[in-house]
Each structure stands twice: as C-alpha cells, then as structure tokens.
Protein backbone atom coordinates (compact mmCIF):
# COMPACT_ATOMS: atom_id res chain seq x y z
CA UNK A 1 115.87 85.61 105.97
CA UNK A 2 112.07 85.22 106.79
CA UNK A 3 111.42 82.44 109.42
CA UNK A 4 114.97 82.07 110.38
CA UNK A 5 117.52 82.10 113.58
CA UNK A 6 120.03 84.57 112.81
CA UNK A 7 123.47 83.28 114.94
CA UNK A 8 126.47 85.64 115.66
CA UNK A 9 129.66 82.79 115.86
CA UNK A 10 133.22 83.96 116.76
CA UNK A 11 136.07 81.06 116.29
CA UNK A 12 139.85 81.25 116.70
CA UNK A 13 139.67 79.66 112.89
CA UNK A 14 137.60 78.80 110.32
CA UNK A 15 137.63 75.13 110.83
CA UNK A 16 134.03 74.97 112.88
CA UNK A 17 132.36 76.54 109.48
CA UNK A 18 132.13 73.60 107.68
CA UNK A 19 130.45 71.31 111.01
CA UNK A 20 128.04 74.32 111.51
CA UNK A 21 127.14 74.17 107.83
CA UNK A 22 126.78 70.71 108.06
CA UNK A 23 124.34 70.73 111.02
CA UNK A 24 122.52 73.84 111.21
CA UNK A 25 120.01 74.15 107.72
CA UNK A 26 120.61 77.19 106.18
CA UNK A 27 116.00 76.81 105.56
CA UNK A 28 116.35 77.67 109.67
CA UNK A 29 119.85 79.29 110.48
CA UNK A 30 121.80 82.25 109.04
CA UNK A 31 125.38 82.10 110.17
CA UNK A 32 127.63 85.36 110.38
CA UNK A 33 131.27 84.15 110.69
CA UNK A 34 133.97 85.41 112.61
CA UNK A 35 137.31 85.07 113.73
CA UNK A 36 138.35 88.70 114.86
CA UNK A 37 136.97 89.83 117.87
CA UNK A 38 136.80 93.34 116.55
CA UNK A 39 134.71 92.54 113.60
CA UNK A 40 132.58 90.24 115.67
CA UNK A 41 131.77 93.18 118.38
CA UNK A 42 131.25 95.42 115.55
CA UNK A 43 128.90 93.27 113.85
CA UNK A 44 126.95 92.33 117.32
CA UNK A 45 126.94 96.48 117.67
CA UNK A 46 124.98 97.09 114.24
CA UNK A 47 122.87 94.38 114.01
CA UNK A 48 121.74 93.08 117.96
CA UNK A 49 118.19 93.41 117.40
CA UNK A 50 118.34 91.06 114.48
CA UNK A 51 120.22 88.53 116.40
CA UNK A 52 119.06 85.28 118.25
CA UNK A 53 122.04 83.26 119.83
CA UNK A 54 125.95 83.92 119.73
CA UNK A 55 128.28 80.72 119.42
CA UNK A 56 131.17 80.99 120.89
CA UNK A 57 134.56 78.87 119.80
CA UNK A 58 137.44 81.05 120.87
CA UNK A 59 139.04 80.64 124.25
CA UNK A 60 141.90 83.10 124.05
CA UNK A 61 139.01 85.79 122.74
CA UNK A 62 136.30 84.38 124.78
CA UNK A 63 136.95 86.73 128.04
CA UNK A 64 137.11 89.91 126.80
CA UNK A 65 134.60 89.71 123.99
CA UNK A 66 132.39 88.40 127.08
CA UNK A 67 133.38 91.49 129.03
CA UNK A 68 132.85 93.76 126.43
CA UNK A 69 129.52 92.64 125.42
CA UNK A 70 128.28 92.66 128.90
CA UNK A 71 130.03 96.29 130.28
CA UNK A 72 127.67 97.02 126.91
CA UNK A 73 124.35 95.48 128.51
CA UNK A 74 124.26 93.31 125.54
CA UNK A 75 122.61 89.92 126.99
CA UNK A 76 121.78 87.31 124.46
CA UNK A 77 121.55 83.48 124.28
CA UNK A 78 125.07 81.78 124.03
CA UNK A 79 126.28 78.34 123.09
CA UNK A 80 129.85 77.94 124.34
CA UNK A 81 131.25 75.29 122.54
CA UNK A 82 134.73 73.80 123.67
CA UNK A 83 137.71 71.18 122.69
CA UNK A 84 136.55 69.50 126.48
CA UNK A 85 133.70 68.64 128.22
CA UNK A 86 134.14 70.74 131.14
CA UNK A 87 132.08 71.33 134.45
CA UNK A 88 133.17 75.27 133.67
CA UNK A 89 135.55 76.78 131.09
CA UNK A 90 139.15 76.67 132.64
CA UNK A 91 140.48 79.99 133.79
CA UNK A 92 137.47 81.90 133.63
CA UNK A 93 136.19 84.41 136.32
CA UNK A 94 132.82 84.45 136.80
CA UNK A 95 132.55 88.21 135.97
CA UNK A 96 128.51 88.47 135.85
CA UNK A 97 127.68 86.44 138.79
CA UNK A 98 126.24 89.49 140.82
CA UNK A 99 123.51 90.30 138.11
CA UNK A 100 121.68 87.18 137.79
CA UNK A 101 120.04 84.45 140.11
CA UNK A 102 121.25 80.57 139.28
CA UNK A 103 124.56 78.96 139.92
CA UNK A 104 127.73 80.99 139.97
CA UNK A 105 129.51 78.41 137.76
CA UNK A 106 128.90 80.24 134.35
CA UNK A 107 130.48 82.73 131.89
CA UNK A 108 128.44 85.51 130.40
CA UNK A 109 124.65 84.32 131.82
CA UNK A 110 123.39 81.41 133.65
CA UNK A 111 121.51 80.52 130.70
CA UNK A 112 124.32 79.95 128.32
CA UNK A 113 124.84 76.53 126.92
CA UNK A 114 128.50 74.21 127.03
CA UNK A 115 128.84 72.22 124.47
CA UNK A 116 131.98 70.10 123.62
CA UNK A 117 133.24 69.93 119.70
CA UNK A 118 132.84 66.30 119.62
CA UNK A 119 129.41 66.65 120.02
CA UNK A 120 128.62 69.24 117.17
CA UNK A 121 125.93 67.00 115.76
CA UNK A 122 123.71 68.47 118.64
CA UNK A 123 124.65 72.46 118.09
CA UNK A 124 120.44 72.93 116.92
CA UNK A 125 119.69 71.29 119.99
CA UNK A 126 122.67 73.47 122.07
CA UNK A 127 121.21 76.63 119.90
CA UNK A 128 117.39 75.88 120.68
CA UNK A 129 118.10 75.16 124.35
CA UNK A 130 120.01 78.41 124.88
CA UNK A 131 116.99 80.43 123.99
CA UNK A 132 114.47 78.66 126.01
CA UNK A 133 116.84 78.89 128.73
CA UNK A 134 117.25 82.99 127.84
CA UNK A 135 113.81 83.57 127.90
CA UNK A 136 112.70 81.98 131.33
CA UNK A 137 116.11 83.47 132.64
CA UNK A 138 115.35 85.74 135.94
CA UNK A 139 117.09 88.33 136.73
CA UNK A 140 117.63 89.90 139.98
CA UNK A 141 118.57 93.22 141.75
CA UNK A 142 122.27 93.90 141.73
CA UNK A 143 123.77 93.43 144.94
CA UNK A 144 125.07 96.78 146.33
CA UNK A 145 127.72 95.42 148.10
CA UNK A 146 129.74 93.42 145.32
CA UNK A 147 131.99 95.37 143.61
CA UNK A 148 130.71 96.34 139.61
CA UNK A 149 132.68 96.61 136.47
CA UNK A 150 133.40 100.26 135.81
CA UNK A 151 131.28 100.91 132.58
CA UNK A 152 131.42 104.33 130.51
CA UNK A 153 128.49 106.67 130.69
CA UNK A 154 127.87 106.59 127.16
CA UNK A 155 127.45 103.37 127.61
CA UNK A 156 125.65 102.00 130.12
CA UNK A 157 122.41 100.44 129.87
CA UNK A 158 119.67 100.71 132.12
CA UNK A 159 119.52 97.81 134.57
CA UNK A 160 116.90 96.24 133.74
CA UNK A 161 118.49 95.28 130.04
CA UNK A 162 117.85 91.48 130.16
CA UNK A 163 114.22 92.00 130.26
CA UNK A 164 114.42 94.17 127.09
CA UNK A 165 116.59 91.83 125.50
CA UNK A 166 113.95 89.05 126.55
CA UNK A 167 111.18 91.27 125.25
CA UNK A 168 113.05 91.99 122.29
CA UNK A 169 113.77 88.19 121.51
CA UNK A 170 110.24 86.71 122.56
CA UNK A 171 108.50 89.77 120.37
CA UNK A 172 111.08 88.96 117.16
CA UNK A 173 110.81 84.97 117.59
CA UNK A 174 106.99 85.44 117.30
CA UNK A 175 106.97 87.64 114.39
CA UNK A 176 109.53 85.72 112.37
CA UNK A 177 109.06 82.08 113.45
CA UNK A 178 105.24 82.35 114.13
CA UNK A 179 104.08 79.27 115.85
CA UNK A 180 107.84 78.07 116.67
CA UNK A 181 108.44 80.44 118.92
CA UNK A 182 105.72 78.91 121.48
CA UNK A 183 108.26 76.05 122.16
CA UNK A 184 110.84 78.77 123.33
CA UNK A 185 107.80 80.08 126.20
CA UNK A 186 107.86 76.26 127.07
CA UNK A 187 109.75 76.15 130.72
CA UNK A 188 111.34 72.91 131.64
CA UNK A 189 110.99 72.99 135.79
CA UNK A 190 107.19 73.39 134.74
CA UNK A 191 106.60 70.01 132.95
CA UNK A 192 104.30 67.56 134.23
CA UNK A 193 107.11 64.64 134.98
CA UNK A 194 109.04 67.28 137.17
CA UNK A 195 106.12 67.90 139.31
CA UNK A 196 106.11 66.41 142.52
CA UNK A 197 102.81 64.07 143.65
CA UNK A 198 100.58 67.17 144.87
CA UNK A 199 101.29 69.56 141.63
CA UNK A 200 100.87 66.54 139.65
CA UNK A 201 97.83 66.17 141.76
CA UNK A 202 96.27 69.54 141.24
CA UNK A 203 97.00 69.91 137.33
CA UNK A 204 95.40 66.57 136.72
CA UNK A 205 92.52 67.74 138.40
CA UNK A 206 92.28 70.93 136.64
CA UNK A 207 92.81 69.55 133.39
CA UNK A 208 90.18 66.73 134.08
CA UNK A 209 87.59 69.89 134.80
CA UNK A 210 88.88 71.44 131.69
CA UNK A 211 88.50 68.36 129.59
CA UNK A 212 84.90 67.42 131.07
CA UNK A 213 83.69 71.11 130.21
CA UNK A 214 84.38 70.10 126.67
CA UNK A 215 82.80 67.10 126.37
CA UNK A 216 79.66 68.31 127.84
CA UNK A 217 80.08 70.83 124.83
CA UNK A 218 81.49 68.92 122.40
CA UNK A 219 77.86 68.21 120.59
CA UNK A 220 76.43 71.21 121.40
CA UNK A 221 75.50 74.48 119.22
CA UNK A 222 78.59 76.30 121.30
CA UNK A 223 80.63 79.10 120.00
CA UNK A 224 83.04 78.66 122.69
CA UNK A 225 83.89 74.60 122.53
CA UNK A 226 87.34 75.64 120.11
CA UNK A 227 87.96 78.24 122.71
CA UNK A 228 87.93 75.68 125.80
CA UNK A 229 89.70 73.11 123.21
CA UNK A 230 92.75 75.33 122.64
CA UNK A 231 93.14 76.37 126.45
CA UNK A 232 93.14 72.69 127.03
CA UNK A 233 95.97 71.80 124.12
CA UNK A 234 97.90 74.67 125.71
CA UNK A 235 98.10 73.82 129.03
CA UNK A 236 99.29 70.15 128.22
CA UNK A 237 101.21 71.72 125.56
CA UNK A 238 103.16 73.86 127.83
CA UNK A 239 103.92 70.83 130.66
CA UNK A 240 104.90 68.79 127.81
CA UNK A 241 101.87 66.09 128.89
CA UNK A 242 102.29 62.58 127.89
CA UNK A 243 98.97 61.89 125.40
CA UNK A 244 98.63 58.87 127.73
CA UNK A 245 97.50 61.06 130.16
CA UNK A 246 95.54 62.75 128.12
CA UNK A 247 93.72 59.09 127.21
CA UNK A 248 93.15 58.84 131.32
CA UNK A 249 91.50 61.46 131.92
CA UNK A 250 88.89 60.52 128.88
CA UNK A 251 88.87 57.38 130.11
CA UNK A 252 88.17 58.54 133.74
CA UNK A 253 85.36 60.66 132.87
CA UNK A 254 84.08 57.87 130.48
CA UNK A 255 83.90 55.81 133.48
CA UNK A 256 82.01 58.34 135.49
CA UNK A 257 79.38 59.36 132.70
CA UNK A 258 78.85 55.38 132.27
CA UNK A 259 78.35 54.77 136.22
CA UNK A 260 75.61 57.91 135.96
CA UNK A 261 73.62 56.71 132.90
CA UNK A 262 73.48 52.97 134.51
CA UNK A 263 71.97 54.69 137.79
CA UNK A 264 69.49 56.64 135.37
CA UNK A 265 68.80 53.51 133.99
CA UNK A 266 69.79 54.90 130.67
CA UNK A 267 72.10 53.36 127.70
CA UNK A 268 75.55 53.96 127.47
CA UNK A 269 76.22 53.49 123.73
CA UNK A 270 76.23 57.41 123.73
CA UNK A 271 79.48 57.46 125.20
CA UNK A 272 81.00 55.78 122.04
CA UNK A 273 80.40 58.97 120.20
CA UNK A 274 82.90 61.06 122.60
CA UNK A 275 85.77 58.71 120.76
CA UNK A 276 85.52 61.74 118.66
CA UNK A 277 86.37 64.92 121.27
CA UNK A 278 89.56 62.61 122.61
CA UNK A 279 90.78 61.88 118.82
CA UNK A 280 90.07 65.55 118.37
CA UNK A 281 91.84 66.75 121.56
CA UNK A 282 94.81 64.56 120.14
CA UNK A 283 95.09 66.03 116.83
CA UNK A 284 95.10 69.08 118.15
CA UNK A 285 98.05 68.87 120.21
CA UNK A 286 100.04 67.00 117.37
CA UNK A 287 99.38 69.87 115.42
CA UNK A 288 100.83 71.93 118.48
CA UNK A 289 104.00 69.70 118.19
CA UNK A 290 104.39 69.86 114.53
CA UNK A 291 104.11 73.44 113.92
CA UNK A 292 106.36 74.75 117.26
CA UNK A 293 108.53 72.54 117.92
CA UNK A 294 111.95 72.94 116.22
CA UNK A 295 112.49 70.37 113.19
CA UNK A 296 116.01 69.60 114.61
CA UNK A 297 114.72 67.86 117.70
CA UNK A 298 111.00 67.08 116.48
C-alpha cells in the first residue's frame, strides 16, 4: 500500500493481532502476521526490500530467528515487545555485539526498541522510534579478534550490509512516505535542548545570521529569499527548535535594526512590517511539522 509502513511481526500466538490492529491504522501500517518462525524467515527472505520494522513477540523463537536473520546480513529496525519491562531480555546472549558501536546490552542491533505489552498503546511510537534510531545507527569495523558466527558462503553478505539496508530504507521511506520520511533523518543527540551552552551558543548564532539574511531580503525583488527561508525551517526543523526561540532571535534583531534607525535619526515604524517574515518563518515550520511528522505522535 502507497504511503505506508510495511511491519514483519512474529508472536508465539495470535493474541497481540487484535492490540496491533487496534493501535497501528491500517491508512499507515500493513501488518504481515506470524507465528511460525519458518514462515516468518521465509516471508522476511522474499519480501526484505519492501519491509520497514520487524516486531518481535516470541521469546522461545526470538534467538534463533535473531540469529538467522543476522548470519543472513539482514539488519532492519526491530521493536521487541515483552510480558516485562526489562533492562535486557532474560537469557539472551548478546550475539551481534562485535558489529556495531553503542551499548552491549541489546539483541539483534543497538537500535532496536523494548517495549513491554502493557504498554501497547505506544507500539507507533516504539515502531517510529526504531527507524529513526536504524537510520542514524553507526556501524563499525568488525573486531578481528572476537570470535564470528560461522556463516555459509552462499550466504554471506558483504560487511558493510547495514549501510545498504540504511540506504535501502532512507531511499524507500522517501519514495513512499514523501515528506514523512524527513522526521526519520531527524537525530535526537542533535537537538537544540541536548546541546551543551557553547553548541547552543554557536547554532543560535548561525541561525540569527541566517534569519537576518532574510529579513534584509524579505521585501526585496529576490529569487533566492524561499531558498534562504527553507534552509532556515530546516535547520530548526532538524534540532527540533522551540518557535520561542525562533521569536528571540526576531526579536533580537528587531532590537538591533531599531537601535540603528534611532542613531540615523530615522523612524522605526518600518520594523512593524517584518511581523510578516517571523509569522512567515512560523508557518513554514508548522507546515514542516504537519506534513513529516508521524500522525501517531503529532
């Protein structure tokens, strides 16, 4: 289906059909259902490339459907969901740890998401969050010196497989979901509240060069002014910046340009008219918002 999230689940039952039909629209999700691993691998074989996220609801298949998918170099976003709220799945190896950098306390990829079954009102957030986190996952060289699963020659995939599952992912999300999949580009460790006081520093100063550039050219006969307009909205888009910040910085310059025209002796009822480049720059990123960011957690 057009515009859609296509998810892979494997359960020991089908008792978790009716919650995920419940939560997840069938407008934004296509489920394929399973409860035999064999079926499931099959089905991730034939169709991976059309596939977004696994969910995962099985604990005594959960190992070696992991194993198998990964001897396969088949990486893809994961929501684990479980009857606990665990710090890690009990009894589970960490069989991938050597291939990727983050913490070792994970299943199949650092990216994957737990979830517990009590909380399967939030599986579109789980599901959304596991392929932001897949797609600003970094991989790193495989360490010679821990010992690696034996995989089959027919078989193996080049190491470098999560970036072409990335690739794959990023290139499919933009084709199908258009403007939605911006939001999954959007990396959390790069918004504005995480900065510390010296990035904070330096993007407010670049975005307050940014955003004076465009109200020099906001009146003027320039081709470029919705060119300089959308660079803006994306760079606050992408460090998820507060609009009140956004208000500071017009207020700021406001300030400045008012200071200059009273030392030129000159009227500042001029400035009145930029009300229009900040309601402007504000509309814009709402529209940002509304057309990327999932409906589930809008």
């Amino acid at each position: 289906m057009a515009g859609s999230l296509t998810i892979a689940v494997l359960a020991d039952s089908a008792d978790l059909l009716p919650l995920l039909s419940q939560y997840l629209s069938p407008e934004r999700y296509m489920l394929q259902y399973f409860t035999n691993q064999s079926d499931f691998l099959e089905n991730v074989e034939m169709v991976e490339q059309e596939l977004d996220c696994l969910v995962f609801y099985s604990e005594h298949q959960l190992l070696p459907v992991i194993n198998h998918l990964y001897h396969r170099g088949q990486v893809l976003p994961v929501v684990i969901i479980h009857r606990l709220i665990p710090n890690r799945l009990p009894n589970s190896p960490n069989t991938t740890a050597t291939n990727f950098a983050g913490s070792s306390s994970y299943i199949y990829q650092p990216s994957e998401v737990i979830l517990a079954v009590t909380e399967m009102s939030d599986i579109a957030i789980a599901i959304d969050k596991a392929i932001a986190k897949f797609l600003n996952l970094t991989p790193i060289v495989l360490a010679s010196e821990q010992p690696q699963p034996e995989i089959e020659a027919d078989v193996a995939r080049e190491p470098n497989f999560l970036l072409q599952q990335q690739s794959r992912l990023a290139h499919k999300l933009n084709e199908r979901l258009g403007y939605l999949a911006v939001y999954y580009r959007r990396s959390p460790n790069q918004f504005f509240r995480y900065l510390d006081r010296q990035q904070k520093q330096e993007l407010l100063k670049q975005l307050k060069s940014q955003y004076r550039e465009i109200v020099l050219d906001y009146f003027a006969d320039s081709s470029q002014i919705d060119i300089k307009i959308d660079e803006f909205i994306s760079s606050a888009f992408f460090r998820d910046l507060a609009v009140s910040e956004i208000v500071k910085i017009h207020m700021e310059l406001m300030e400045e340009f008012s200071n200059q025209l009273k030392l030129e002796g000159r009227s500042e009822e001029i400035l009145l008219d930029y009300r229009l480049t900040l309601i402007d720059i504000i509309a814009h990123l709402c529209e940002m918002y509304r057309r990327s960011v999932p409906r589930e957690i809008s």
